[in-house]
PDB file of N, CA and C in Angstrom:
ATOM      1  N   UNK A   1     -57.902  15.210 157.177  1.00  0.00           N
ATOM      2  CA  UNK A   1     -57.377  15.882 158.350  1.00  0.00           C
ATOM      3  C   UNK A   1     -57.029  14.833 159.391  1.00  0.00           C
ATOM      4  N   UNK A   2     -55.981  14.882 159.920  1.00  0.00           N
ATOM      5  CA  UNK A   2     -55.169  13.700 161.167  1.00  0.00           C
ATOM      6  C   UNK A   2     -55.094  14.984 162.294  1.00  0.00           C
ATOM      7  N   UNK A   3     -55.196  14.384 163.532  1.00  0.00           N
ATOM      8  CA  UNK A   3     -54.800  14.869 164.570  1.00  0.00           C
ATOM      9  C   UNK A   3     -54.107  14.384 165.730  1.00  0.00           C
ATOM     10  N   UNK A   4     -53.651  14.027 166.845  1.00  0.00           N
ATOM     11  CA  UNK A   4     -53.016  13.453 167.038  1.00  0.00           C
ATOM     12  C   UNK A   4     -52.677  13.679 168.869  1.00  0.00           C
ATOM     13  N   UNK A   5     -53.094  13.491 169.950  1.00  0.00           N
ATOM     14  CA  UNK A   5     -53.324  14.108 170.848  1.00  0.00           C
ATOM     15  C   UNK A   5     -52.109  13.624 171.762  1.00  0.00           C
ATOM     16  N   UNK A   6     -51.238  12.742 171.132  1.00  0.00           N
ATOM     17  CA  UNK A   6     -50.054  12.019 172.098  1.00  0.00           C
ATOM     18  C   UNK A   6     -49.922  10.919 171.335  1.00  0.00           C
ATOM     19  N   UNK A   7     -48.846  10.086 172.099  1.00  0.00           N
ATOM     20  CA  UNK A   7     -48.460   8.753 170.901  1.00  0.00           C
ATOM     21  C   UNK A   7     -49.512   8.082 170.967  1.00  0.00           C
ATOM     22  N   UNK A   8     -49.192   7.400 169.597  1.00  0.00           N
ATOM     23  CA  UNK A   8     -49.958   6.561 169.366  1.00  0.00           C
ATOM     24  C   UNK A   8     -50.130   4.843 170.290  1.00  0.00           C
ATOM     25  N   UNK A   9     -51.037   4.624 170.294  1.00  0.00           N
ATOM     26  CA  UNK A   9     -51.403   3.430 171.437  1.00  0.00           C
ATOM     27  C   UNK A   9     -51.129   2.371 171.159  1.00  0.00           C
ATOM     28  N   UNK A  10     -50.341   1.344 171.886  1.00  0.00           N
ATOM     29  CA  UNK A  10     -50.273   0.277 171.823  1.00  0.00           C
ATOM     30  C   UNK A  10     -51.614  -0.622 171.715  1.00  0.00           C
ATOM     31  N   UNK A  11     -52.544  -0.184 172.988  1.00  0.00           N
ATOM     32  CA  UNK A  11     -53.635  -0.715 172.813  1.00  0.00           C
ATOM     33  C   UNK A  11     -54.839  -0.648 172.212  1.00  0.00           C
ATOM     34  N   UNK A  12     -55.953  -1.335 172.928  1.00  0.00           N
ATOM     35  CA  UNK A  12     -57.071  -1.003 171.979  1.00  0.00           C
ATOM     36  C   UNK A  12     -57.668   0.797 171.335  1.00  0.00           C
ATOM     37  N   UNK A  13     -57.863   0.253 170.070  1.00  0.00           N
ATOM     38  CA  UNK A  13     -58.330   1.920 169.735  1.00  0.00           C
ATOM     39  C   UNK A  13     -60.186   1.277 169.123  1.00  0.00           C
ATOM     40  N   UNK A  14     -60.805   2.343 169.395  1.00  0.00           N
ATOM     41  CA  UNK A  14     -62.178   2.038 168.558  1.00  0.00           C
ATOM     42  C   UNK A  14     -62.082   3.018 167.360  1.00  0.00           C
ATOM     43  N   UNK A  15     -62.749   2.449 166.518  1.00  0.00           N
ATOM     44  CA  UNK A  15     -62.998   3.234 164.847  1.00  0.00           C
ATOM     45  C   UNK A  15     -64.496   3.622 164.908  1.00  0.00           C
ATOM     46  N   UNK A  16     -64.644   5.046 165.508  1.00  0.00           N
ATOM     47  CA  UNK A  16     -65.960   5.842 165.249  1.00  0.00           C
ATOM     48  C   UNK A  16     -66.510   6.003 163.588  1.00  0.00           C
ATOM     49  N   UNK A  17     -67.177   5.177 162.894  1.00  0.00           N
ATOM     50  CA  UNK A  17     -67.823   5.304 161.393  1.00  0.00           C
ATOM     51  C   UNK A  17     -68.900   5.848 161.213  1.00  0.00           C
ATOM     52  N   UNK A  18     -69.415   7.285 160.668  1.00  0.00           N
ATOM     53  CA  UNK A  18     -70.238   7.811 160.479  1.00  0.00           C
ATOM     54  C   UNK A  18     -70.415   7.747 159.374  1.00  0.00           C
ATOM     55  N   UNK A  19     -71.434   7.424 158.425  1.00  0.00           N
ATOM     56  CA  UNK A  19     -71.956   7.514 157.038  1.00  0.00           C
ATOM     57  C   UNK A  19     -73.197   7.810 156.486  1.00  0.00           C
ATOM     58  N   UNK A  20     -73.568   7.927 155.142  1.00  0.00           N
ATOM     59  CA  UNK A  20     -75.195   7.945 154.818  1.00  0.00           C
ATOM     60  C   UNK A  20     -74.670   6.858 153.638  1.00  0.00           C
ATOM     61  N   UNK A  21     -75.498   5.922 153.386  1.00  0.00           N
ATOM     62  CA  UNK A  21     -75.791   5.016 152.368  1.00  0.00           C
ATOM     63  C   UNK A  21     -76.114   5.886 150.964  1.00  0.00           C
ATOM     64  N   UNK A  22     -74.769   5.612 150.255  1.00  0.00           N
ATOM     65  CA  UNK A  22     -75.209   6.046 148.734  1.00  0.00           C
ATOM     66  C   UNK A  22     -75.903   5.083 147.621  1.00  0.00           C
ATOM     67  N   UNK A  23     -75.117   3.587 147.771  1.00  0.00           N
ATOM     68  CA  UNK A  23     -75.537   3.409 146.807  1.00  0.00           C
ATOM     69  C   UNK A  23     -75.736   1.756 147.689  1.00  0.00           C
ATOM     70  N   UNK A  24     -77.114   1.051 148.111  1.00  0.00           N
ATOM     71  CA  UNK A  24     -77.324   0.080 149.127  1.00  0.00           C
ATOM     72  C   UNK A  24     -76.211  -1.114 148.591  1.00  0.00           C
ATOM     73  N   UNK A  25     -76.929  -1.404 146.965  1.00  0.00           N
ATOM     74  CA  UNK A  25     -76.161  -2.441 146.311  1.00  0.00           C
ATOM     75  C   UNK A  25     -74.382  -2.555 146.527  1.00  0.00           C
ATOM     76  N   UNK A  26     -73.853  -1.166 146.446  1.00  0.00           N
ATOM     77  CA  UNK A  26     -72.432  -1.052 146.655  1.00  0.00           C
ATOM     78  C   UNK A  26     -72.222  -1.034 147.979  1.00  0.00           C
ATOM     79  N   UNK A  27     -73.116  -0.788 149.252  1.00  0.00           N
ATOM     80  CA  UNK A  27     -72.525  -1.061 150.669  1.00  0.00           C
ATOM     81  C   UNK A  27     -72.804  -2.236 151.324  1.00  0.00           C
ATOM     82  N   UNK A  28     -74.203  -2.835 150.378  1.00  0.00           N
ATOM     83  CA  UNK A  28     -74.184  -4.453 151.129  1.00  0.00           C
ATOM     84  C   UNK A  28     -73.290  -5.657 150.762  1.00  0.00           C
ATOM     85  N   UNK A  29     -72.420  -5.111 149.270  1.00  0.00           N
ATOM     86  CA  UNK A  29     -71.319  -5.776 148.859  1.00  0.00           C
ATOM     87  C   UNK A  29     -70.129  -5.622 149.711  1.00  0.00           C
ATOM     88  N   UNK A  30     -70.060  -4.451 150.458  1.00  0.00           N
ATOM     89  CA  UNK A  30     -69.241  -4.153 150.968  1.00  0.00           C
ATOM     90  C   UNK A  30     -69.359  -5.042 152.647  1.00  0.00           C
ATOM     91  N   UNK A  31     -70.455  -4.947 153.271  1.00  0.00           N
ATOM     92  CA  UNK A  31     -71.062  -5.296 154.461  1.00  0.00           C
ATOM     93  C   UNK A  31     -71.251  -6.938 154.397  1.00  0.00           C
ATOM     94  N   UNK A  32     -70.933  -7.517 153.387  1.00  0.00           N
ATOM     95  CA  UNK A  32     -71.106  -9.536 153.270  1.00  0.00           C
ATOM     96  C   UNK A  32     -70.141  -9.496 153.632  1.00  0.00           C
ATOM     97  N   UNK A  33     -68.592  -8.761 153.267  1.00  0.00           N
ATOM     98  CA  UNK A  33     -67.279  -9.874 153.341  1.00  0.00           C
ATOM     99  C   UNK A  33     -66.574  -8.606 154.654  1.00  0.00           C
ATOM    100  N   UNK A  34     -67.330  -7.199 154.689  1.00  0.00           N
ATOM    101  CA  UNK A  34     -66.052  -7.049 155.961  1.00  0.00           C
ATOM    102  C   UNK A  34     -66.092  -7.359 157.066  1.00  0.00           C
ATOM    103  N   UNK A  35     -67.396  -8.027 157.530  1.00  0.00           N
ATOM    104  CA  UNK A  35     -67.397  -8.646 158.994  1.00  0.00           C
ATOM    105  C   UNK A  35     -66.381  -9.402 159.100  1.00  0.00           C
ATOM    106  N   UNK A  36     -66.260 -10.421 158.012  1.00  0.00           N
ATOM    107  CA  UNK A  36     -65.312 -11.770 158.036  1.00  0.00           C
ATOM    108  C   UNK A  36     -63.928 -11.006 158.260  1.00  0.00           C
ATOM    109  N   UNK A  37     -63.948 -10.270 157.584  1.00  0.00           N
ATOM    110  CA  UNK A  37     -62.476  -9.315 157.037  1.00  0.00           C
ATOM    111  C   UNK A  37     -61.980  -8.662 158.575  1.00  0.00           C
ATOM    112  N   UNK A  38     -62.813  -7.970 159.487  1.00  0.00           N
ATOM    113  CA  UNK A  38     -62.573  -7.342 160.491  1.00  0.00           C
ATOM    114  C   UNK A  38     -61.899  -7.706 161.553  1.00  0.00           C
ATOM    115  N   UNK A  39     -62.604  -8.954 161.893  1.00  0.00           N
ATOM    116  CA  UNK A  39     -62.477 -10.063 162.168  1.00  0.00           C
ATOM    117  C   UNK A  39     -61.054 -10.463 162.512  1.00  0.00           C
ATOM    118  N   UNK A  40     -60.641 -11.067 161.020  1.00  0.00           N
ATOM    119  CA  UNK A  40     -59.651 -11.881 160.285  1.00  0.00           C
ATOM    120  C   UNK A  40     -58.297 -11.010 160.859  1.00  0.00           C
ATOM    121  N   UNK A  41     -58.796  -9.526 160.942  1.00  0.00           N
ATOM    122  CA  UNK A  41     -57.505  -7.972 160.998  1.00  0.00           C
ATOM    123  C   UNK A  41     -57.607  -7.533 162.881  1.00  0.00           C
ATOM    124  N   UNK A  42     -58.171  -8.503 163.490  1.00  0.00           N
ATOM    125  CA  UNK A  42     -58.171  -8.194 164.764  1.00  0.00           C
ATOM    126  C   UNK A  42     -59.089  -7.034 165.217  1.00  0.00           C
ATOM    127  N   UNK A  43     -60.484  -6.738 164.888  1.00  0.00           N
ATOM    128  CA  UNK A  43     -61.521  -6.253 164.941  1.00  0.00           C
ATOM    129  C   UNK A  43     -62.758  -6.836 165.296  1.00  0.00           C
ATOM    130  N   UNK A  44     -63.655  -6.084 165.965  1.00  0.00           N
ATOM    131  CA  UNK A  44     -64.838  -6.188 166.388  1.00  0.00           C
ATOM    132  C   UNK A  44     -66.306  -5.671 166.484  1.00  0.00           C
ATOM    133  N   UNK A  45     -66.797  -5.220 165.536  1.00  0.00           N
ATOM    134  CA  UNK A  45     -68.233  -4.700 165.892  1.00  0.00           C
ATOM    135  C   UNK A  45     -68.729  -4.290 167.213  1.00  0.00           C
ATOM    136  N   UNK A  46     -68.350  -3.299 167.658  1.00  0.00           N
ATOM    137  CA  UNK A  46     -69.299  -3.028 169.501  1.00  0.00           C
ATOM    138  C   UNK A  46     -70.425  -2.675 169.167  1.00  0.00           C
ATOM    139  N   UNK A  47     -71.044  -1.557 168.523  1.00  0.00           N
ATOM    140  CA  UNK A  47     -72.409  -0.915 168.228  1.00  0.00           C
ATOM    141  C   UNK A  47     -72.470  -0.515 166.329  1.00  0.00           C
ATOM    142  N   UNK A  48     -73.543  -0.989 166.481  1.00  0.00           N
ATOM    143  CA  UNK A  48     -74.416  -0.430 164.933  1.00  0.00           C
ATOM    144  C   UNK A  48     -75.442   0.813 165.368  1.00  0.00           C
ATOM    145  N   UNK A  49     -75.509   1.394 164.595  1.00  0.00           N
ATOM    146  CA  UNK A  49     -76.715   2.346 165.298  1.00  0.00           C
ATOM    147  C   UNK A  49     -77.229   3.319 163.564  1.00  0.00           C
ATOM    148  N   UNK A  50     -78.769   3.389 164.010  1.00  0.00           N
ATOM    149  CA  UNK A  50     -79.201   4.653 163.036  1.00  0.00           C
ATOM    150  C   UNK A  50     -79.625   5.900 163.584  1.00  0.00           C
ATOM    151  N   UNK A  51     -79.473   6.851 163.169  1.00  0.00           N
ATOM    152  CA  UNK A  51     -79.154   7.940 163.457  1.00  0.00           C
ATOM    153  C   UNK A  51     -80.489   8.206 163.495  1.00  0.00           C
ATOM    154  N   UNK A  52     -81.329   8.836 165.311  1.00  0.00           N
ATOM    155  CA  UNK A  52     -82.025   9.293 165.353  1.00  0.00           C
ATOM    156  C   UNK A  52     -82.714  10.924 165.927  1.00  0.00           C
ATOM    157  N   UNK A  53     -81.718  11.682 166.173  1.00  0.00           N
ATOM    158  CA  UNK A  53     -81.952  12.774 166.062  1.00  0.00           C
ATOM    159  C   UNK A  53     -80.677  13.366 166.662  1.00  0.00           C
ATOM    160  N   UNK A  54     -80.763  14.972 166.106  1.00  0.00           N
ATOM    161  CA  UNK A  54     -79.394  15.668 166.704  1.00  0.00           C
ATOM    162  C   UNK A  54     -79.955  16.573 167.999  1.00  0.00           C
ATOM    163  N   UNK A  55     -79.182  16.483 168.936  1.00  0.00           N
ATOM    164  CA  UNK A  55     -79.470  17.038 170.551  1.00  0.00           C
ATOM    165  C   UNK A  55     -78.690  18.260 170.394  1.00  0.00           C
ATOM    166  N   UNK A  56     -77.305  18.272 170.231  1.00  0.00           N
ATOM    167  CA  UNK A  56     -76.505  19.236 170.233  1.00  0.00           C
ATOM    168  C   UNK A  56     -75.225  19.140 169.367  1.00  0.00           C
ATOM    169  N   UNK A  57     -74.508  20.361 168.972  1.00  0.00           N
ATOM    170  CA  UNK A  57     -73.352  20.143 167.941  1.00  0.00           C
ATOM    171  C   UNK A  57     -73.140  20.304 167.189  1.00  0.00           C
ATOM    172  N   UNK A  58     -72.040  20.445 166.265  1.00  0.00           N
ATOM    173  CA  UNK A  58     -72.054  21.064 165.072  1.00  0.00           C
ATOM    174  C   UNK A  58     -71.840  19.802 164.133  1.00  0.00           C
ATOM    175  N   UNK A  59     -71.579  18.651 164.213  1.00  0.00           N
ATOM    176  CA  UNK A  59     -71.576  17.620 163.014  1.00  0.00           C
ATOM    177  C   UNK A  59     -73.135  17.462 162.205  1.00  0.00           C
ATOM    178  N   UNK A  60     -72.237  17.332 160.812  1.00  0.00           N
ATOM    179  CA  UNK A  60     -73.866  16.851 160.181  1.00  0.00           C
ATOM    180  C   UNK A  60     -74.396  16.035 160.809  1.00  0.00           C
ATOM    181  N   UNK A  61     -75.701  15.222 160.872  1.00  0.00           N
ATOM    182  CA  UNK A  61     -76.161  14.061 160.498  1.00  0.00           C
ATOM    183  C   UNK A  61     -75.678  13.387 159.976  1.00  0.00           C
ATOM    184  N   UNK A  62     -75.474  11.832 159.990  1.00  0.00           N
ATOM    185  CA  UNK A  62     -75.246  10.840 158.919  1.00  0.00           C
ATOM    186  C   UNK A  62     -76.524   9.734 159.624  1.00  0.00           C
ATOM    187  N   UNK A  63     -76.600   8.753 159.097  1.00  0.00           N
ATOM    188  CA  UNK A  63     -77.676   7.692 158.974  1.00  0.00           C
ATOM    189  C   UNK A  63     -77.219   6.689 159.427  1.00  0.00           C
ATOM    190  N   UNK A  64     -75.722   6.501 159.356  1.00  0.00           N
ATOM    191  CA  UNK A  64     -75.010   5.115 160.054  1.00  0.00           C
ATOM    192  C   UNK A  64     -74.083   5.478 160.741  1.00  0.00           C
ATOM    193  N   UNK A  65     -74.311   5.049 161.765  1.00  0.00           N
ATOM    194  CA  UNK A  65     -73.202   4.116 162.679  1.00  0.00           C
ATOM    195  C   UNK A  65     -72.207   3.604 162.890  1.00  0.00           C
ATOM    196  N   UNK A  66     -71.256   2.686 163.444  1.00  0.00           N
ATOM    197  CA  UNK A  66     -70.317   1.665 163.051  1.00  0.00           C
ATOM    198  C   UNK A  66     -69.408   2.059 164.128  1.00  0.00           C
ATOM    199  N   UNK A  67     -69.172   1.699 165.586  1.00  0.00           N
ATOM    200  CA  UNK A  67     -68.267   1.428 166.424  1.00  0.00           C
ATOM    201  C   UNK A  67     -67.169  -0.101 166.567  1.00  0.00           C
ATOM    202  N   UNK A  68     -66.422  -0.070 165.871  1.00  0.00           N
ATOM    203  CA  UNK A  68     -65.023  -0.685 165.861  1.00  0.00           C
ATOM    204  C   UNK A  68     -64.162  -1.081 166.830  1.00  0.00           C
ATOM    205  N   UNK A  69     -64.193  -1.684 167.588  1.00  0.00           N
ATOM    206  CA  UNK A  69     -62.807  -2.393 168.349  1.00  0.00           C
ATOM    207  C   UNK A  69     -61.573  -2.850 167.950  1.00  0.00           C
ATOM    208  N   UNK A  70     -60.824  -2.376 167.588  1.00  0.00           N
ATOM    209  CA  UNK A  70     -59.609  -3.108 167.110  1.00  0.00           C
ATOM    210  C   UNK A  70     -58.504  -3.034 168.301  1.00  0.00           C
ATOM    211  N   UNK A  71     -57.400  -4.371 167.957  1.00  0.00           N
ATOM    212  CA  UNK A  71     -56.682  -4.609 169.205  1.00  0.00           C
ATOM    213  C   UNK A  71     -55.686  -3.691 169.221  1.00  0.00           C
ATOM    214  N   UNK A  72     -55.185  -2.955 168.092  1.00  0.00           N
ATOM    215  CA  UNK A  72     -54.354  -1.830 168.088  1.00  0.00           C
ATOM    216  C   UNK A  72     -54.816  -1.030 166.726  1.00  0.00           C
ATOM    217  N   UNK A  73     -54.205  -0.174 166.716  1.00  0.00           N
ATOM    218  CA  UNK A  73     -53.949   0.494 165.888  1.00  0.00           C
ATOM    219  C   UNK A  73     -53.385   0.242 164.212  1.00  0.00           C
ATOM    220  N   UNK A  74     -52.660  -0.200 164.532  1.00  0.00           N
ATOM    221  CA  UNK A  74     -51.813  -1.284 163.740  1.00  0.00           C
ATOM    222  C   UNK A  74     -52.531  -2.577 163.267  1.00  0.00           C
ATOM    223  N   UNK A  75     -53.737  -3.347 163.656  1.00  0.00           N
ATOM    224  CA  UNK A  75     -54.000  -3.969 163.639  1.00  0.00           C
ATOM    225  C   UNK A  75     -55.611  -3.046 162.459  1.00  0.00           C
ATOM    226  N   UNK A  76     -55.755  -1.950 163.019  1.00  0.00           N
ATOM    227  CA  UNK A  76     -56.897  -1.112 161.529  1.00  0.00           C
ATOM    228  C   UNK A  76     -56.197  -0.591 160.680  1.00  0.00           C
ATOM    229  N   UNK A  77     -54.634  -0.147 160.635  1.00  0.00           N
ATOM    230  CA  UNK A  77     -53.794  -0.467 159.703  1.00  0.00           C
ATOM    231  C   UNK A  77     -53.879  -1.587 158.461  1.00  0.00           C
ATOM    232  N   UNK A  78     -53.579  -2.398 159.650  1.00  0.00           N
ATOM    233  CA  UNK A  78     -53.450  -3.987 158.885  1.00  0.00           C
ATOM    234  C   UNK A  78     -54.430  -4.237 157.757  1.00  0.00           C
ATOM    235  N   UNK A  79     -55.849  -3.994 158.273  1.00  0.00           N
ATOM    236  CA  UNK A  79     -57.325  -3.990 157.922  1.00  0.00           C
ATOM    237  C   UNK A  79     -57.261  -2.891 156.380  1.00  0.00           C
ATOM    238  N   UNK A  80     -56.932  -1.737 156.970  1.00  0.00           N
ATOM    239  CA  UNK A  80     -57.065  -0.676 155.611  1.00  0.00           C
ATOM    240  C   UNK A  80     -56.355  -0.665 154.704  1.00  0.00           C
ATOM    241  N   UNK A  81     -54.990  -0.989 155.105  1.00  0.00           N
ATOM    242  CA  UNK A  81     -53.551  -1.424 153.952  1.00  0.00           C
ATOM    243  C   UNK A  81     -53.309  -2.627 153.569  1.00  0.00           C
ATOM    244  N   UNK A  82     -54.232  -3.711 153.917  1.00  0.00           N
ATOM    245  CA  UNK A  82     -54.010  -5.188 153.392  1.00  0.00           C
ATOM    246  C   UNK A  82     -54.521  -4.917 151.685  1.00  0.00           C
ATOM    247  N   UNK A  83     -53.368  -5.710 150.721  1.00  0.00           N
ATOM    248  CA  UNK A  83     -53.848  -5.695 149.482  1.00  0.00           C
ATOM    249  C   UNK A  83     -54.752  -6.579 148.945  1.00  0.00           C
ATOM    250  N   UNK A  84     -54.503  -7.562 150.028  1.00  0.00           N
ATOM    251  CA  UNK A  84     -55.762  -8.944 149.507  1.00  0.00           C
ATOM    252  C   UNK A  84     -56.747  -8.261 149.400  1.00  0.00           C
ATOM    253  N   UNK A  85     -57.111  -7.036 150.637  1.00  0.00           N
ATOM    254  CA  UNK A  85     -58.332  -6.256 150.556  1.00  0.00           C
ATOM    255  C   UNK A  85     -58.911  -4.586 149.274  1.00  0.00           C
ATOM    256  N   UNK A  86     -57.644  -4.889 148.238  1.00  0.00           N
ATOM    257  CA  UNK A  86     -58.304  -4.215 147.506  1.00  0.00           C
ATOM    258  C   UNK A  86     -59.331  -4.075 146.639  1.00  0.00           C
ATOM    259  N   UNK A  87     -60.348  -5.001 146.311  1.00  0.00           N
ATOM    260  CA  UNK A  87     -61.074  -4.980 145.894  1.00  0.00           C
ATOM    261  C   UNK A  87     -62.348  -4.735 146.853  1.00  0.00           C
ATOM    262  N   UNK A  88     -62.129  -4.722 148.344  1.00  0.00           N
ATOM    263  CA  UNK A  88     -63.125  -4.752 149.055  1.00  0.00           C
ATOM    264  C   UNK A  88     -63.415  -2.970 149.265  1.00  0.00           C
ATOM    265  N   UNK A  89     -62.512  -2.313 149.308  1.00  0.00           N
ATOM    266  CA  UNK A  89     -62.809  -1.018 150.211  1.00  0.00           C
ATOM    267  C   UNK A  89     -63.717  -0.243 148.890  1.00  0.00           C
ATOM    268  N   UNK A  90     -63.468  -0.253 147.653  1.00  0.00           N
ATOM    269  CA  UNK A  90     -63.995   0.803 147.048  1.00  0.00           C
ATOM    270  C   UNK A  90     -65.872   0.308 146.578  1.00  0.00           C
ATOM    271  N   UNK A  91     -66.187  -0.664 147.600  1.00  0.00           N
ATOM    272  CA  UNK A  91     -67.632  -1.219 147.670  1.00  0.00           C
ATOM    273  C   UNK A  91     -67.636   0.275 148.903  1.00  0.00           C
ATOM    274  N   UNK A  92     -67.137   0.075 149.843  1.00  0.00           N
ATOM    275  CA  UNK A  92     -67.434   0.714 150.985  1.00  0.00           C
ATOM    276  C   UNK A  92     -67.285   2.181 150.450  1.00  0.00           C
ATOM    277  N   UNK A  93     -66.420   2.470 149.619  1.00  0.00           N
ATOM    278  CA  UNK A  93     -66.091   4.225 149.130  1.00  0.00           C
ATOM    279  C   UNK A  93     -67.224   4.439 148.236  1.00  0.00           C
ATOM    280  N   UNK A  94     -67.768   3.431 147.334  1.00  0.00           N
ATOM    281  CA  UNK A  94     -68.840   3.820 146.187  1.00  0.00           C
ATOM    282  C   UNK A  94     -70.434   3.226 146.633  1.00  0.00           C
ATOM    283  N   UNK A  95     -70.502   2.702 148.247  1.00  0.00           N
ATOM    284  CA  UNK A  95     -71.573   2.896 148.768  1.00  0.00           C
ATOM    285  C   UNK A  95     -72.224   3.766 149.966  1.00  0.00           C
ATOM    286  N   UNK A  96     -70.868   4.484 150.541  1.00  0.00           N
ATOM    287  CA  UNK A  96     -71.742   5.299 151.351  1.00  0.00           C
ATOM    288  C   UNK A  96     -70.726   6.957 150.700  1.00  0.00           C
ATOM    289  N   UNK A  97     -71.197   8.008 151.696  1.00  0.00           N
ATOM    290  CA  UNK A  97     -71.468   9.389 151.328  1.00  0.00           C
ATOM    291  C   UNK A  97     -70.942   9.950 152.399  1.00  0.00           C
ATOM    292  N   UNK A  98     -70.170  10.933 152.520  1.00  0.00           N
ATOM    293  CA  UNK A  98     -70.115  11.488 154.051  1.00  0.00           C
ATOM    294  C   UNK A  98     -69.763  10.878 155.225  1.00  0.00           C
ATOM    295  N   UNK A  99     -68.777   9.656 154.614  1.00  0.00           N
ATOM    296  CA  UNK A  99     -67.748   9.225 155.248  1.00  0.00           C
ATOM    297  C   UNK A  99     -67.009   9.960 156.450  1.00  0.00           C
ATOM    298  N   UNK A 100     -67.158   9.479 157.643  1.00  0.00           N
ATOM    299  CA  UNK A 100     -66.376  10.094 158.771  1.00  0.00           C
ATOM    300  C   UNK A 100     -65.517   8.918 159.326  1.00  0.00           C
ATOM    301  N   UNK A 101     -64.221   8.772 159.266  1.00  0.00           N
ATOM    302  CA  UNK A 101     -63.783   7.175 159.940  1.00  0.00           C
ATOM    303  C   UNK A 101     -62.923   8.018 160.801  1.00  0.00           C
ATOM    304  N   UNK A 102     -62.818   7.972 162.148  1.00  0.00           N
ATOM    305  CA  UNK A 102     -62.062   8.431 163.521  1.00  0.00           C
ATOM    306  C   UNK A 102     -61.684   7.896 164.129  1.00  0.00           C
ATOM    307  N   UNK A 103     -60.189   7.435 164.645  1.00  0.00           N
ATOM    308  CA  UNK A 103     -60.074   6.874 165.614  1.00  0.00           C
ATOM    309  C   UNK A 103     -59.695   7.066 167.155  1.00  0.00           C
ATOM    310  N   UNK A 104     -60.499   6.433 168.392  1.00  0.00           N
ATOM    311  CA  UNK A 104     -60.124   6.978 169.413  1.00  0.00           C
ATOM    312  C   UNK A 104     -59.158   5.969 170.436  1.00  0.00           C
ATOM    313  N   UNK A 105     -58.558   6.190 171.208  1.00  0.00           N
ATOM    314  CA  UNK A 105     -57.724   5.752 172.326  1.00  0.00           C
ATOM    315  C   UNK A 105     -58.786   5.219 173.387  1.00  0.00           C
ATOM    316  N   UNK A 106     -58.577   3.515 173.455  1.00  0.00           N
ATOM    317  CA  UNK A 106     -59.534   3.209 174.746  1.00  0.00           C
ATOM    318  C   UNK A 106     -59.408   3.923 176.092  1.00  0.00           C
ATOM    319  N   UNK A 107     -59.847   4.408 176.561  1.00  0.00           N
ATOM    320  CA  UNK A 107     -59.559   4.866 178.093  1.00  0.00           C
ATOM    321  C   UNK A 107     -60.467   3.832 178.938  1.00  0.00           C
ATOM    322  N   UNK A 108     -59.869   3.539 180.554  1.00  0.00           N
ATOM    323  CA  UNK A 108     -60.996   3.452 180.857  1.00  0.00           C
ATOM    324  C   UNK A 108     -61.845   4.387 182.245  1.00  0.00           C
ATOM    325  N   UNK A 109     -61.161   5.231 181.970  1.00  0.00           N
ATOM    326  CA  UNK A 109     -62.184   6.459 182.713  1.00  0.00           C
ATOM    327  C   UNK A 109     -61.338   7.863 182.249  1.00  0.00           C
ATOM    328  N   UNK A 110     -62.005   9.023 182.359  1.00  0.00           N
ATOM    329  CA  UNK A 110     -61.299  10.091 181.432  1.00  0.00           C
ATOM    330  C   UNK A 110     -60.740  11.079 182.533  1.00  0.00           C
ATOM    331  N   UNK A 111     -60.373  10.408 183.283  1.00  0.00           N
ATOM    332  CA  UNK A 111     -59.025  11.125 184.298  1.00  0.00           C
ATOM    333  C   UNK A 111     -57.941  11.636 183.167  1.00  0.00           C
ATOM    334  N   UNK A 112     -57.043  10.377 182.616  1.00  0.00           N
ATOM    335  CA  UNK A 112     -56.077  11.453 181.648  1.00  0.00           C
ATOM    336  C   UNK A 112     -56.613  12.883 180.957  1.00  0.00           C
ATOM    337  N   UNK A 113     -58.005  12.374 180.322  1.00  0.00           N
ATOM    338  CA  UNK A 113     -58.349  13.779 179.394  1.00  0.00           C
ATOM    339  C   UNK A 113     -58.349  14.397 180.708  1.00  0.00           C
ATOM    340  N   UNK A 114     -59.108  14.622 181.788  1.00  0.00           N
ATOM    341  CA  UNK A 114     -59.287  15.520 182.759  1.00  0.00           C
ATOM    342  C   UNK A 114     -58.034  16.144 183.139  1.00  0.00           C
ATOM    343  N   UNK A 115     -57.267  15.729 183.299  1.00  0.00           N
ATOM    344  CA  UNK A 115     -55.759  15.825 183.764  1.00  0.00           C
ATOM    345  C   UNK A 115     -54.678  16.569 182.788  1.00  0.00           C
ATOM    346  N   UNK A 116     -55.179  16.229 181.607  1.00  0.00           N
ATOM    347  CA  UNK A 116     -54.607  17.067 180.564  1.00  0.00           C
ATOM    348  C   UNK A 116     -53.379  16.071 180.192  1.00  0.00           C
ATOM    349  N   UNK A 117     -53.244  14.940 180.039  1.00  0.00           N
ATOM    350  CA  UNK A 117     -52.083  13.705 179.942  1.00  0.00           C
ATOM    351  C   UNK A 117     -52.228  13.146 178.434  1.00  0.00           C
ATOM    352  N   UNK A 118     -51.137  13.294 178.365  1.00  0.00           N
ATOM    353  CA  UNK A 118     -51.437  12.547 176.358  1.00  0.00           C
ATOM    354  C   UNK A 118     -51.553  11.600 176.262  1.00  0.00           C
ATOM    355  N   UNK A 119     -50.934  10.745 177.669  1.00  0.00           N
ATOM    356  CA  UNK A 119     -51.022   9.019 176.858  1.00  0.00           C
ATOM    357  C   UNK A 119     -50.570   8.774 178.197  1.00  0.00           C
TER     358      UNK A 119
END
């Protein structure tokens, strides 16, 4: 499912990653080379986090984390459609479960959302 709230951004977008660890061996293969990889595609690690309880909402649970900085859009493009990187992603598909990958539009205060402004 894509959604799409106005054009797409020139600038920074973060990649919200929600997961549960299926298989450790297949996500720590995955977790040695995509730091370097993230990196390399104009990305950044902001937060890791484990999932410690639900307050409110209707999403499952997942167990992981993973907040993303990338300098565009185009640039987690770059990251997901690079072929050098095919051997890397299906560590990440055949180690975790309940995969959620989202991406959001940096703001830096939520006047537009308030305002009702697409971009």
């Amino acid at each position: 499912m894509t959604a799409s709230n106005g054009p797409a951004s020139n600038g920074p977008v973060y990649a919200l990653n929600l997961f549960d660890v299926a298989d450790r061996d297949e996500y720590l293969a995955y977790s040695r080379r995509s730091a370097q990889e993230v990196r390399a595609h104009g990305g950044r690690v902001v937060a890791l986090g484990r999932f410690r309880r639900a307050v409110t909402g209707d999403v499952t649970p997942r167990t992981a984390m993973i907040v993303v900085e990338w300098e565009s859009e185009a640039a987690f493009d770059g990251y997901r459609d690079d072929p050098a990187l095919a051997d890397l992603h299906p560590h990440r598909e055949n180690g975790a479960s309940a995969y959620v990958w989202h991406l959001f539009d940096r703001l830096d205060d939520l006047r537009p959302l308030l305002r009702g402004e697409d971009g």
